[in-house]
N, C-alpha and C. Protein backbone atom coordinates (compact mmCIF):
# COMPACT_ATOMS: atom_id res chain seq x y z
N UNK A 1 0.85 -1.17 0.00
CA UNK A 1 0.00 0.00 0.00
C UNK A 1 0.90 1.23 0.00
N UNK A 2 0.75 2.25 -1.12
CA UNK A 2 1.33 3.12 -1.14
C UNK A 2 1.29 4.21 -0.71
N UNK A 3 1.47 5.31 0.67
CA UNK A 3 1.61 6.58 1.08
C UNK A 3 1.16 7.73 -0.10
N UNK A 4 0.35 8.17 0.01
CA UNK A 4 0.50 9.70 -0.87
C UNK A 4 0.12 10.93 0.11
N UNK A 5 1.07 11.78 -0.18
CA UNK A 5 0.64 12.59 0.85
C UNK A 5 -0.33 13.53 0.62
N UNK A 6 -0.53 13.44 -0.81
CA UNK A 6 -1.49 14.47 -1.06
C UNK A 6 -2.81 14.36 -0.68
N UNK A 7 -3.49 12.61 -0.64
CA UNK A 7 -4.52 11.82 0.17
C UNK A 7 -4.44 12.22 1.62
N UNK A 8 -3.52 12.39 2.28
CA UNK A 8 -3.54 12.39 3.63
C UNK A 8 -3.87 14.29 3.64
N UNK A 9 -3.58 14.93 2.91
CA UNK A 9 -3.33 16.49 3.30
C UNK A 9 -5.10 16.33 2.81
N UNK A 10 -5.47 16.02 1.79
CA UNK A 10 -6.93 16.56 1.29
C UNK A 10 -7.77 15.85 3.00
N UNK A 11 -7.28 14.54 3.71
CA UNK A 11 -8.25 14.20 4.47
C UNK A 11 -8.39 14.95 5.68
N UNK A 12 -6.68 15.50 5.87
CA UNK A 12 -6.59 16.67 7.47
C UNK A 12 -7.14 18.07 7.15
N UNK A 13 -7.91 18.43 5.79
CA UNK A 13 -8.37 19.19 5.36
C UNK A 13 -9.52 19.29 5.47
N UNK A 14 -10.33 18.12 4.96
CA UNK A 14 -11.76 17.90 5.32
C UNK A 14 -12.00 18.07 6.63
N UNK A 15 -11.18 17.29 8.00
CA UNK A 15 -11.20 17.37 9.13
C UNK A 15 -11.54 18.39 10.00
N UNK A 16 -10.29 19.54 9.35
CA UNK A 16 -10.60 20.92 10.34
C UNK A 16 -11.42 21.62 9.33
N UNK A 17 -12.21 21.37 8.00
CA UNK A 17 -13.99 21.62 8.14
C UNK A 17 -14.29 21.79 8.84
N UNK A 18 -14.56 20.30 9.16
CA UNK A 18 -15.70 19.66 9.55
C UNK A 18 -15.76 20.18 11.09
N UNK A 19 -14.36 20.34 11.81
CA UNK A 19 -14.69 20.68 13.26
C UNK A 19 -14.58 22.40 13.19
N UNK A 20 -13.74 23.10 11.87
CA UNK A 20 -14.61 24.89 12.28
C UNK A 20 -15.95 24.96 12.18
N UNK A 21 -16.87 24.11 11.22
CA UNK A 21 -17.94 24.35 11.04
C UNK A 21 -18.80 23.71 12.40
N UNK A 22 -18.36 22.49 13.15
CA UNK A 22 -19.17 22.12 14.12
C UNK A 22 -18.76 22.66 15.11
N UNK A 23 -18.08 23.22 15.33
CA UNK A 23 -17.58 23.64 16.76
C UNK A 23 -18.39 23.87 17.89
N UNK A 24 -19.38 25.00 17.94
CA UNK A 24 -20.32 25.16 18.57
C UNK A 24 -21.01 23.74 18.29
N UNK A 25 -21.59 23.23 17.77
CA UNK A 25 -22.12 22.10 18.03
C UNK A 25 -21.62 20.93 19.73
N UNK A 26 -20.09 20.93 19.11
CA UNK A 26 -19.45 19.49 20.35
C UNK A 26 -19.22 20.86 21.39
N UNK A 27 -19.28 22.03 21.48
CA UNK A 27 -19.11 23.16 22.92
C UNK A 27 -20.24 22.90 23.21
N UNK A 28 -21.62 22.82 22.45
CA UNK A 28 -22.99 22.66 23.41
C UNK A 28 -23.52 21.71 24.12
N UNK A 29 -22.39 20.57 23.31
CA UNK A 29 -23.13 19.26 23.81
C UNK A 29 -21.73 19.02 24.85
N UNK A 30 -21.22 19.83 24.87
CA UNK A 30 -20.04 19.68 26.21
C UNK A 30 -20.44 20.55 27.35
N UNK A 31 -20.90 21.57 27.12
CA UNK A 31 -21.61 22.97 28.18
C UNK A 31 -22.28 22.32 29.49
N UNK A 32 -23.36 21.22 29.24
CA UNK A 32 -23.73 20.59 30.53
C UNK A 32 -22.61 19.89 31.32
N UNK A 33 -22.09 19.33 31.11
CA UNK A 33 -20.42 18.60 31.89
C UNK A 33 -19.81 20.00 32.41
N UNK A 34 -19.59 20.89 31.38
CA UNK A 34 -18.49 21.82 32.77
C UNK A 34 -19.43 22.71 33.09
N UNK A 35 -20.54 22.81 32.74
CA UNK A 35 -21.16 23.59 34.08
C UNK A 35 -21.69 22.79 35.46
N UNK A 36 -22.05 21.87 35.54
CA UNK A 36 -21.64 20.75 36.24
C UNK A 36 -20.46 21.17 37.23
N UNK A 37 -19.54 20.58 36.45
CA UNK A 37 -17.86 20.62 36.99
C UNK A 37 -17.67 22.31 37.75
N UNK A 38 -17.96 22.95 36.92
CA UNK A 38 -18.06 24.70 37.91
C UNK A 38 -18.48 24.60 38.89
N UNK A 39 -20.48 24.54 38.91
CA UNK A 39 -21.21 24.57 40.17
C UNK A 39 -20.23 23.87 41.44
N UNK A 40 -20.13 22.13 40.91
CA UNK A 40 -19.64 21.68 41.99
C UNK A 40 -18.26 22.22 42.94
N UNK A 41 -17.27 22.63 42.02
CA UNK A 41 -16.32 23.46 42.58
C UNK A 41 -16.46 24.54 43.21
N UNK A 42 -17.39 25.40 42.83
CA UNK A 42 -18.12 26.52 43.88
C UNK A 42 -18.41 26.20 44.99
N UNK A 43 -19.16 25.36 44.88
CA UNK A 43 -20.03 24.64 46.29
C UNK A 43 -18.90 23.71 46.95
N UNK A 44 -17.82 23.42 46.61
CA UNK A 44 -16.71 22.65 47.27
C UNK A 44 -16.30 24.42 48.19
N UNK A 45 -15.76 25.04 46.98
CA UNK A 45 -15.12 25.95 47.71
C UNK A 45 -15.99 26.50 49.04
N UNK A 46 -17.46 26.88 48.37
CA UNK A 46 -18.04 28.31 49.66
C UNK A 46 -17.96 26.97 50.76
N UNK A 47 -18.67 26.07 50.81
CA UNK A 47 -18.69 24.82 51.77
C UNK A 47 -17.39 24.96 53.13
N UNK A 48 -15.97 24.12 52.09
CA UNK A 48 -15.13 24.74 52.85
C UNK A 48 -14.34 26.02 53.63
N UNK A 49 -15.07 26.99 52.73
CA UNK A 49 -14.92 28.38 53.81
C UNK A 49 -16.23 28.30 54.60
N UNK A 50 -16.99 28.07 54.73
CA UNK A 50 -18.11 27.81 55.67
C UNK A 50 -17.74 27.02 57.34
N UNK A 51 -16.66 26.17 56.53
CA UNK A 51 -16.56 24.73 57.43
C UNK A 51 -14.87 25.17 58.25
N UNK A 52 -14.18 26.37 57.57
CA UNK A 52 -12.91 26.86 58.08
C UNK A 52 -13.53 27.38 59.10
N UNK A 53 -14.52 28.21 59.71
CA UNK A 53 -15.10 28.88 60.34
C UNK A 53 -15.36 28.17 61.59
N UNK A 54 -16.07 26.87 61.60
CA UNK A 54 -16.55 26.55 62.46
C UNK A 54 -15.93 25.86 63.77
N UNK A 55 -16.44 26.20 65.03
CA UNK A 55 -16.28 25.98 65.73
C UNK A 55 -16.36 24.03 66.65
N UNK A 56 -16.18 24.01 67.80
CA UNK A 56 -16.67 22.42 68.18
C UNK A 56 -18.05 22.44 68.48
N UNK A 57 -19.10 23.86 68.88
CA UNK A 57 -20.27 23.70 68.61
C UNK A 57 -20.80 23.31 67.48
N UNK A 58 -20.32 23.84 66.56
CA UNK A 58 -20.98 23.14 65.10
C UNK A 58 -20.33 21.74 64.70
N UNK A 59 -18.98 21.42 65.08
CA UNK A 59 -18.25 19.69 64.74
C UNK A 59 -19.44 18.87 65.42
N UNK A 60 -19.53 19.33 66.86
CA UNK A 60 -20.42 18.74 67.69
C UNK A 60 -22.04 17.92 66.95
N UNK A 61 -22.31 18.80 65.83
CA UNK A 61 -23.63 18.48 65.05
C UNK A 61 -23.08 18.02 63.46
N UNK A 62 -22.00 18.31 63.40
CA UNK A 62 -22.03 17.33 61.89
C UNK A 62 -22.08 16.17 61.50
N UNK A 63 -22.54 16.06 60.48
CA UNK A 63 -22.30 14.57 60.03
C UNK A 63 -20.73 14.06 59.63
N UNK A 64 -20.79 12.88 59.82
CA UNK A 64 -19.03 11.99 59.30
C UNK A 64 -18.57 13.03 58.32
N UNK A 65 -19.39 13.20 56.76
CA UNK A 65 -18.70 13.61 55.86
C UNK A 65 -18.33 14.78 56.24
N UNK A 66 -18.89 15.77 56.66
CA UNK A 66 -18.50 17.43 56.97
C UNK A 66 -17.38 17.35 58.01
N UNK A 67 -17.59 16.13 58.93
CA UNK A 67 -16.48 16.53 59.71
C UNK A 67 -15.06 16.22 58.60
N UNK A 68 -14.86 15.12 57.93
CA UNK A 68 -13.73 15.28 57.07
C UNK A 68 -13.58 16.31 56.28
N UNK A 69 -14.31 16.50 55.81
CA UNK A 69 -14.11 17.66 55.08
C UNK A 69 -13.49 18.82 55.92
N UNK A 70 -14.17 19.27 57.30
CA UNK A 70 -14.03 20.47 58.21
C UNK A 70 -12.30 20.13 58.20
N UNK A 71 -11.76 18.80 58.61
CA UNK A 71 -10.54 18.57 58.67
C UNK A 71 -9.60 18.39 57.89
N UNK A 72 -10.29 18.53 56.88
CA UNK A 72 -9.32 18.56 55.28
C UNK A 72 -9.07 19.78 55.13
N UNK A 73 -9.77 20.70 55.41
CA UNK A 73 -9.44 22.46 55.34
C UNK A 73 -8.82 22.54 56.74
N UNK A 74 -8.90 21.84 57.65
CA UNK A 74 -7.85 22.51 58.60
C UNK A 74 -6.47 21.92 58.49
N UNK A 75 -6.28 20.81 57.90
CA UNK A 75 -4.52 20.45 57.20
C UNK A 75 -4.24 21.01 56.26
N UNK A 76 -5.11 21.42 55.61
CA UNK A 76 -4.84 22.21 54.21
C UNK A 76 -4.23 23.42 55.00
N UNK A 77 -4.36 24.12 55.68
CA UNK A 77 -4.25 25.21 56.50
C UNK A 77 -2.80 25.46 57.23
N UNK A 78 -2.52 23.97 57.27
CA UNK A 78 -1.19 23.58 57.77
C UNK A 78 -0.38 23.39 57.42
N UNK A 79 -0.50 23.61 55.74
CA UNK A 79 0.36 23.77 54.75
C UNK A 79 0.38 22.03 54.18
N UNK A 80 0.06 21.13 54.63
CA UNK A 80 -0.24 19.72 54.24
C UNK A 80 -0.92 19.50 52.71
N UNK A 81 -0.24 18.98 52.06
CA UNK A 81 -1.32 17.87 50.62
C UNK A 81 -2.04 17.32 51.82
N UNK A 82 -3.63 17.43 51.07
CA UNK A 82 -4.72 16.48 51.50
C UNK A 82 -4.75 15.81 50.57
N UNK A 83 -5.12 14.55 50.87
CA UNK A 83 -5.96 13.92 50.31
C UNK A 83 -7.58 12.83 50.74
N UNK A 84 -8.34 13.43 50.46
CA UNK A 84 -9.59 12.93 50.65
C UNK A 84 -9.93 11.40 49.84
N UNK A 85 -9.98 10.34 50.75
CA UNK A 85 -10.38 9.06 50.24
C UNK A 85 -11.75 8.60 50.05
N UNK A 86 -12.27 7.67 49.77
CA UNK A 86 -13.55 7.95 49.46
C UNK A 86 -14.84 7.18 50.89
N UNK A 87 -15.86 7.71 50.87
CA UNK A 87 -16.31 7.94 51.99
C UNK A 87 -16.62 6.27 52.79
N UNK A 88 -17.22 5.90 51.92
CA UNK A 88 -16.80 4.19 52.56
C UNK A 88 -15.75 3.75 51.32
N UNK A 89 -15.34 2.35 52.05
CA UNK A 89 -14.53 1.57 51.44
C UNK A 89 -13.06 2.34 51.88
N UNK A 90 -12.85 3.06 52.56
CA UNK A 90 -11.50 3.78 52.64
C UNK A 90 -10.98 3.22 53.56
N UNK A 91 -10.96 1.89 53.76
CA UNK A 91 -9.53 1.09 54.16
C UNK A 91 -8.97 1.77 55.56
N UNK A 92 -9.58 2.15 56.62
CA UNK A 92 -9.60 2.66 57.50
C UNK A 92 -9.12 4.34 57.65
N UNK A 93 -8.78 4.86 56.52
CA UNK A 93 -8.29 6.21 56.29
C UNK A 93 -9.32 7.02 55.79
N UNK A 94 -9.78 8.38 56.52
CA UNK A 94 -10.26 9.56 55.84
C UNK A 94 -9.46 10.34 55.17
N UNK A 95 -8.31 10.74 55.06
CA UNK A 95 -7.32 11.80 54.83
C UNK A 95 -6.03 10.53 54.77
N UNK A 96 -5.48 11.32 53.62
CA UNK A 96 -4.41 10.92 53.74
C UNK A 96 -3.24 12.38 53.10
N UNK A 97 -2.30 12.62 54.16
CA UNK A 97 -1.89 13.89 54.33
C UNK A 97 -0.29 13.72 53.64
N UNK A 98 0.07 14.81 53.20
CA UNK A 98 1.57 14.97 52.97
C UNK A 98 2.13 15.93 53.17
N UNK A 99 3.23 16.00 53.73
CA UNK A 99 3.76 17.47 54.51
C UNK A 99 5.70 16.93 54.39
N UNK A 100 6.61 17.59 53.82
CA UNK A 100 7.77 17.28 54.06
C UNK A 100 8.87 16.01 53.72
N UNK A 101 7.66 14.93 52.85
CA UNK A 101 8.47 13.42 52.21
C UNK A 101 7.56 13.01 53.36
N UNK A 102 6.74 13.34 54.22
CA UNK A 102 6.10 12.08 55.27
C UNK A 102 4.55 12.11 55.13
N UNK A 103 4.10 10.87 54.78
CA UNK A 103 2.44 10.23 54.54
C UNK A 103 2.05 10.01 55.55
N UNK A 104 1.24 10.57 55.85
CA UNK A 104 -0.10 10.50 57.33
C UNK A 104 -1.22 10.43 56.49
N UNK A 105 -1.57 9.05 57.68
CA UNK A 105 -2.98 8.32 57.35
C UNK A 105 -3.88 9.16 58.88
N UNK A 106 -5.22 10.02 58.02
CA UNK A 106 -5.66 10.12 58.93
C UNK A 106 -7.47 9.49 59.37
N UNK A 107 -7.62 9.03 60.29
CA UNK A 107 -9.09 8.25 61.05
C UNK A 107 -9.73 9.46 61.59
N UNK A 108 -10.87 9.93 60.77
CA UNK A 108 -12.05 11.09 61.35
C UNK A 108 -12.55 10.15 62.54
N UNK A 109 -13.11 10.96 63.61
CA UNK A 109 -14.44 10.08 64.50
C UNK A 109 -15.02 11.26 65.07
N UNK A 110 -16.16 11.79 64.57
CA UNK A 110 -17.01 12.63 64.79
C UNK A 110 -17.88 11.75 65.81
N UNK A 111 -17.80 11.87 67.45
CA UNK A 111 -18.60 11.32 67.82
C UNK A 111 -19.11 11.74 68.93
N UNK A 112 -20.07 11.52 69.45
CA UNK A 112 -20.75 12.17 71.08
C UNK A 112 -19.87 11.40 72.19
N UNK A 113 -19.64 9.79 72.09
CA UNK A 113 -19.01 9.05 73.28
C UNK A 113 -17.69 8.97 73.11
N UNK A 114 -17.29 8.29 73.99
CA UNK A 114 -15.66 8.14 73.73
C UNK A 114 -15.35 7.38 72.42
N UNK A 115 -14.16 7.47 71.65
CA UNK A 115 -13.65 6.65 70.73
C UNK A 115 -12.99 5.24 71.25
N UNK A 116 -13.34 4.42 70.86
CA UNK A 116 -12.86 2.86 71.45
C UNK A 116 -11.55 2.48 70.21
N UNK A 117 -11.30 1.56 71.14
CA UNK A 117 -9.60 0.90 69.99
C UNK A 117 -10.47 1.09 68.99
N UNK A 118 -11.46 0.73 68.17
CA UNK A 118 -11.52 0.33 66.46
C UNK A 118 -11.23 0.82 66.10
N UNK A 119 -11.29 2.03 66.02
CA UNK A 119 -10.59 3.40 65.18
C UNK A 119 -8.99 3.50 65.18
N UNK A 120 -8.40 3.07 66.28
CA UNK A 120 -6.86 2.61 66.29
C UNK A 120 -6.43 1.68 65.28
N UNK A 121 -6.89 0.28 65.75
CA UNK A 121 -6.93 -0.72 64.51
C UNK A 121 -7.62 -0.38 63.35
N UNK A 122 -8.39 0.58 63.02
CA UNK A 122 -8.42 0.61 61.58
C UNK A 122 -7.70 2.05 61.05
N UNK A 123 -6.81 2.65 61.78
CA UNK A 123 -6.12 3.50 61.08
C UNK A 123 -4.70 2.80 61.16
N UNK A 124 -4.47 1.86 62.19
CA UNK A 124 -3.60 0.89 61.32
C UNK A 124 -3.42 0.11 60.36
N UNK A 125 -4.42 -0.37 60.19
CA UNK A 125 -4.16 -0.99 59.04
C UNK A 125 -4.44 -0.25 57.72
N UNK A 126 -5.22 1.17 57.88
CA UNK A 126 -5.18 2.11 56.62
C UNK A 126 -3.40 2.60 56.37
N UNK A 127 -2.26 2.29 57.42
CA UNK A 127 -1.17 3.00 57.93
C UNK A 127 -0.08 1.88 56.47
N UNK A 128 -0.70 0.91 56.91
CA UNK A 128 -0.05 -0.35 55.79
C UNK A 128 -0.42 -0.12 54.95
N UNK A 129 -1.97 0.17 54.62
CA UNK A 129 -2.38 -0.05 52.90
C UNK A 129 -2.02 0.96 52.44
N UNK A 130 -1.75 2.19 52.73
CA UNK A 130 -1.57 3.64 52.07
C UNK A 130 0.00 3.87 52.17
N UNK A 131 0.43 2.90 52.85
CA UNK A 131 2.15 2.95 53.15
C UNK A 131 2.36 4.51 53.19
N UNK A 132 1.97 4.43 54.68
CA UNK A 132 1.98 5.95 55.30
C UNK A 132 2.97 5.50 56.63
N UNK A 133 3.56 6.62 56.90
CA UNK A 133 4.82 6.21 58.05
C UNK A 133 4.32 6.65 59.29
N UNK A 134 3.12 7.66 59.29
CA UNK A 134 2.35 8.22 60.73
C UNK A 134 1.01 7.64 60.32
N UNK A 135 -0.05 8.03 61.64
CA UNK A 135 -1.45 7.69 61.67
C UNK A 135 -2.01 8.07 62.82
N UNK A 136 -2.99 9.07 62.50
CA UNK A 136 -3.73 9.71 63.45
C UNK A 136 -4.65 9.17 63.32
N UNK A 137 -5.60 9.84 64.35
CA UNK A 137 -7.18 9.33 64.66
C UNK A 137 -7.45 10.51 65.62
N UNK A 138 -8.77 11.57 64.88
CA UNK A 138 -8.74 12.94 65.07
C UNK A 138 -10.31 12.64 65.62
N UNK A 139 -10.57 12.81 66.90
CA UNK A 139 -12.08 13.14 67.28
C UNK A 139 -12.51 14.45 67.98
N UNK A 140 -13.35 14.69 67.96
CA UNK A 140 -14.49 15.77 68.26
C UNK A 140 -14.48 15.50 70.36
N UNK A 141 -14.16 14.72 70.21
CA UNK A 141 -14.83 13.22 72.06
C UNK A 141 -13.52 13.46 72.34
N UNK A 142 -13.68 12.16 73.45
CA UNK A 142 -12.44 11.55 73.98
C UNK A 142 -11.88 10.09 73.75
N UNK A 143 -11.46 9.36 73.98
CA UNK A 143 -10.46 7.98 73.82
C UNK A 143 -10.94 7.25 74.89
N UNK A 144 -11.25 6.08 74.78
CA UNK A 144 -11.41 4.79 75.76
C UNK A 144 -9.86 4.99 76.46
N UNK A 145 -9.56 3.78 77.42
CA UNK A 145 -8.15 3.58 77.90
C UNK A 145 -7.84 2.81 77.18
N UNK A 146 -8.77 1.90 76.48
CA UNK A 146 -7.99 0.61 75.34
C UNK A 146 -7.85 1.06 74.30
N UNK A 147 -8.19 2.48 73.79
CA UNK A 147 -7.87 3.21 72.88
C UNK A 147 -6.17 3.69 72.53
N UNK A 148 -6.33 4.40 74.27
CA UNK A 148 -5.00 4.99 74.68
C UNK A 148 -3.58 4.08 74.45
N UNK A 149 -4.27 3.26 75.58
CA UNK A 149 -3.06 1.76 75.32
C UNK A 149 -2.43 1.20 73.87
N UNK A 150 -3.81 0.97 72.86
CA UNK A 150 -2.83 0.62 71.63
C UNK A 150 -2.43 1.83 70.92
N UNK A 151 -2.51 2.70 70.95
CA UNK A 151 -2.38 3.72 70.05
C UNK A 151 -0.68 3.86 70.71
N UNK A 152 -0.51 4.00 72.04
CA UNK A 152 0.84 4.09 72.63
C UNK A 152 1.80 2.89 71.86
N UNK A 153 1.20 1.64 72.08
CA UNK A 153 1.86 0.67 71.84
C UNK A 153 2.17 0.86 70.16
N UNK A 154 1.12 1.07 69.21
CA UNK A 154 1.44 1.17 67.86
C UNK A 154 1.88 2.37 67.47
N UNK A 155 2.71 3.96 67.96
CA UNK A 155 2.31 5.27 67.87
C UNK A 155 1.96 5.67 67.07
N UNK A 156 0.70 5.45 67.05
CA UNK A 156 -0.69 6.48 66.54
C UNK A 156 -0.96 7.65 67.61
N UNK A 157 -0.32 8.51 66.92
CA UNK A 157 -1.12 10.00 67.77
C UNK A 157 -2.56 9.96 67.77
N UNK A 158 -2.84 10.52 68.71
CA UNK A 158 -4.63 10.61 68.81
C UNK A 158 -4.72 12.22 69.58
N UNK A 159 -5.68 12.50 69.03
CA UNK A 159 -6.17 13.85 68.70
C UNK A 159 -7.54 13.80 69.16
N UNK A 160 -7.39 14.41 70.76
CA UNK A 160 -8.74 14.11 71.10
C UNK A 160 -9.71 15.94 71.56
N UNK A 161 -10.87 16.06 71.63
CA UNK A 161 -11.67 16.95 72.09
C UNK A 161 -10.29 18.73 72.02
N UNK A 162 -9.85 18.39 73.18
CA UNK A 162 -8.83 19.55 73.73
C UNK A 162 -7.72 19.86 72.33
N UNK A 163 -6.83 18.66 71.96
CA UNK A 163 -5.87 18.95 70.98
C UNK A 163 -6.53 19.59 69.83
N UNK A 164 -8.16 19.31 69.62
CA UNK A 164 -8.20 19.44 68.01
C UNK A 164 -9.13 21.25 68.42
N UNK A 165 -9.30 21.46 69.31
CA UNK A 165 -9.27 22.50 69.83
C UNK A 165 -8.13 23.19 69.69
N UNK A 166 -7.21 22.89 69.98
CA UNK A 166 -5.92 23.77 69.93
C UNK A 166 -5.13 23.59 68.38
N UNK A 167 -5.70 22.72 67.74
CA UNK A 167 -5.24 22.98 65.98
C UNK A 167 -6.19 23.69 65.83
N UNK A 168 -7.30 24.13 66.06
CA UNK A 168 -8.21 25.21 65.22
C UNK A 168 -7.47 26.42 65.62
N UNK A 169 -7.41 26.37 67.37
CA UNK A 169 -7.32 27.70 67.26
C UNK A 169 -5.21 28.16 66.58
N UNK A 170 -5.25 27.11 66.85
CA UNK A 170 -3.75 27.58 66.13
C UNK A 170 -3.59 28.44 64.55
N UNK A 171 -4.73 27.56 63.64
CA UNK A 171 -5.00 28.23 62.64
C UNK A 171 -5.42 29.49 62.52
N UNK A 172 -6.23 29.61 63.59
CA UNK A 172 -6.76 31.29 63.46
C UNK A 172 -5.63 32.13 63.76
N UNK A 173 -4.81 31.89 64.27
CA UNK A 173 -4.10 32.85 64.81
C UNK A 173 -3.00 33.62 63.80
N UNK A 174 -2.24 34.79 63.59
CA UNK A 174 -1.77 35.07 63.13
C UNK A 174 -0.29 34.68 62.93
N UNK A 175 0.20 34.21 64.07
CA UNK A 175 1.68 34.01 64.09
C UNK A 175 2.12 32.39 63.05
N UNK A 176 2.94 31.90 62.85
CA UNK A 176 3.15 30.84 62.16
C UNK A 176 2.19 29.50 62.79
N UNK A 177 1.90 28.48 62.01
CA UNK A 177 0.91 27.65 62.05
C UNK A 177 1.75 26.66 62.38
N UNK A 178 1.28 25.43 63.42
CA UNK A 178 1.95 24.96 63.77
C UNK A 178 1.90 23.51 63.10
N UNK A 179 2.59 22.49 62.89
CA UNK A 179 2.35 21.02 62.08
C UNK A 179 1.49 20.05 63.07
N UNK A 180 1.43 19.00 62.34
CA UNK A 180 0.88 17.83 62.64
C UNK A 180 1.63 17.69 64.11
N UNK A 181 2.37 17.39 64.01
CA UNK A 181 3.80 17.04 64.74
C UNK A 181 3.81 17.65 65.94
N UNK A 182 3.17 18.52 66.16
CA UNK A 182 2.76 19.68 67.35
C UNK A 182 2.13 19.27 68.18
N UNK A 183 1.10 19.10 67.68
CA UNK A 183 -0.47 18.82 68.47
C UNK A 183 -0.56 17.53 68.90
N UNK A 184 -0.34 17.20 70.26
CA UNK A 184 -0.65 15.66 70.28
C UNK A 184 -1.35 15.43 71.45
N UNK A 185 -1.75 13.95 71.44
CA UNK A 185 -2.64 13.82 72.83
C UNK A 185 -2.00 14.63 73.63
């Protein structure tokens, strides 16, 4: 089969026709997808300035997802890569953070009672699957003692009621922001 280039030039010819003349056509039938894609980014953004704002009276009433989220804008804040995993199936990790060459796996627990070990053991084992070298477990509450105990034994920082109090207000404040690494039980 023989090459002619003059076949190939008449066909890249017809081509960009066919797409100056349709253009508006594949933009209209593309227009619903990124307006879509806009709205939702709006509503990501005002959301998370909504959720930078809030206090432990309002953590106190959110649901699971808002509280990750509330805590994805407060590492973001800390100068940290977030990353948001997906809401089930996430392998014991809500967040998974990057700050400096070091991966932190982090365990949301938005809860009224104390946090019990599960949340330990399953931000360990999110600590393996995400081959993360830290692992928190950030609640709104407080920690069982069998909480306390493995988290010591495996060091998982835990981030309870008071600490995550003192990362908010650290953020507000004007002077330099302090890391992960700061704030601990």
């Amino acid at each position: 089969m023989e090459f002619e280039i003059g076949s190939l030039w008449e066909l890249l010819r017809a081509f960009g026709t066919f797409i100056i003349t349709f253009w508006p056509l594949f933009l209209l039938a593309l227009a619903p997808a990124l307006l879509r894609g806009a709205v939702k980014f709006v509503k990501t953004a005002v959301n998370k300035q909504r959720l930078s704002k809030a206090g432990m009276r309002e953590i106190d009433v959110m649901d699971g997802e808002s509280f990750e989220v509330f805590l994805e804008t407060l590492f973001e804040r800390q100068g940290y890569k977030v990353q948001r995993t997906r809401y089930q199936g996430d392998f014991g990790a809500d967040l998974v953070l990057s700050k400096a060459g070091v991966k932190t796996v982090v365990q949301a627990k938005r809860a009224s009672n104390n946090v019990g070990v599960k949340a330990v053991q399953e931000v360990l084992g999110a600590k393996g699957y995400y081959k993360a070298t830290e692992a928190v477990v950030v609640t709104n509450s407080k920690f069982t003692r069998a909480a306390l105990d493995l988290a010591q034994a495996n060091h998982v920082r835990l981030w309870d009621r008071d600490a995550l109090t003192s990362a908010i207000l650290s953020v507000r404040q004007t002077k330099p922001e302090p890391g992960l690494e700061r704030v601990q039980q």
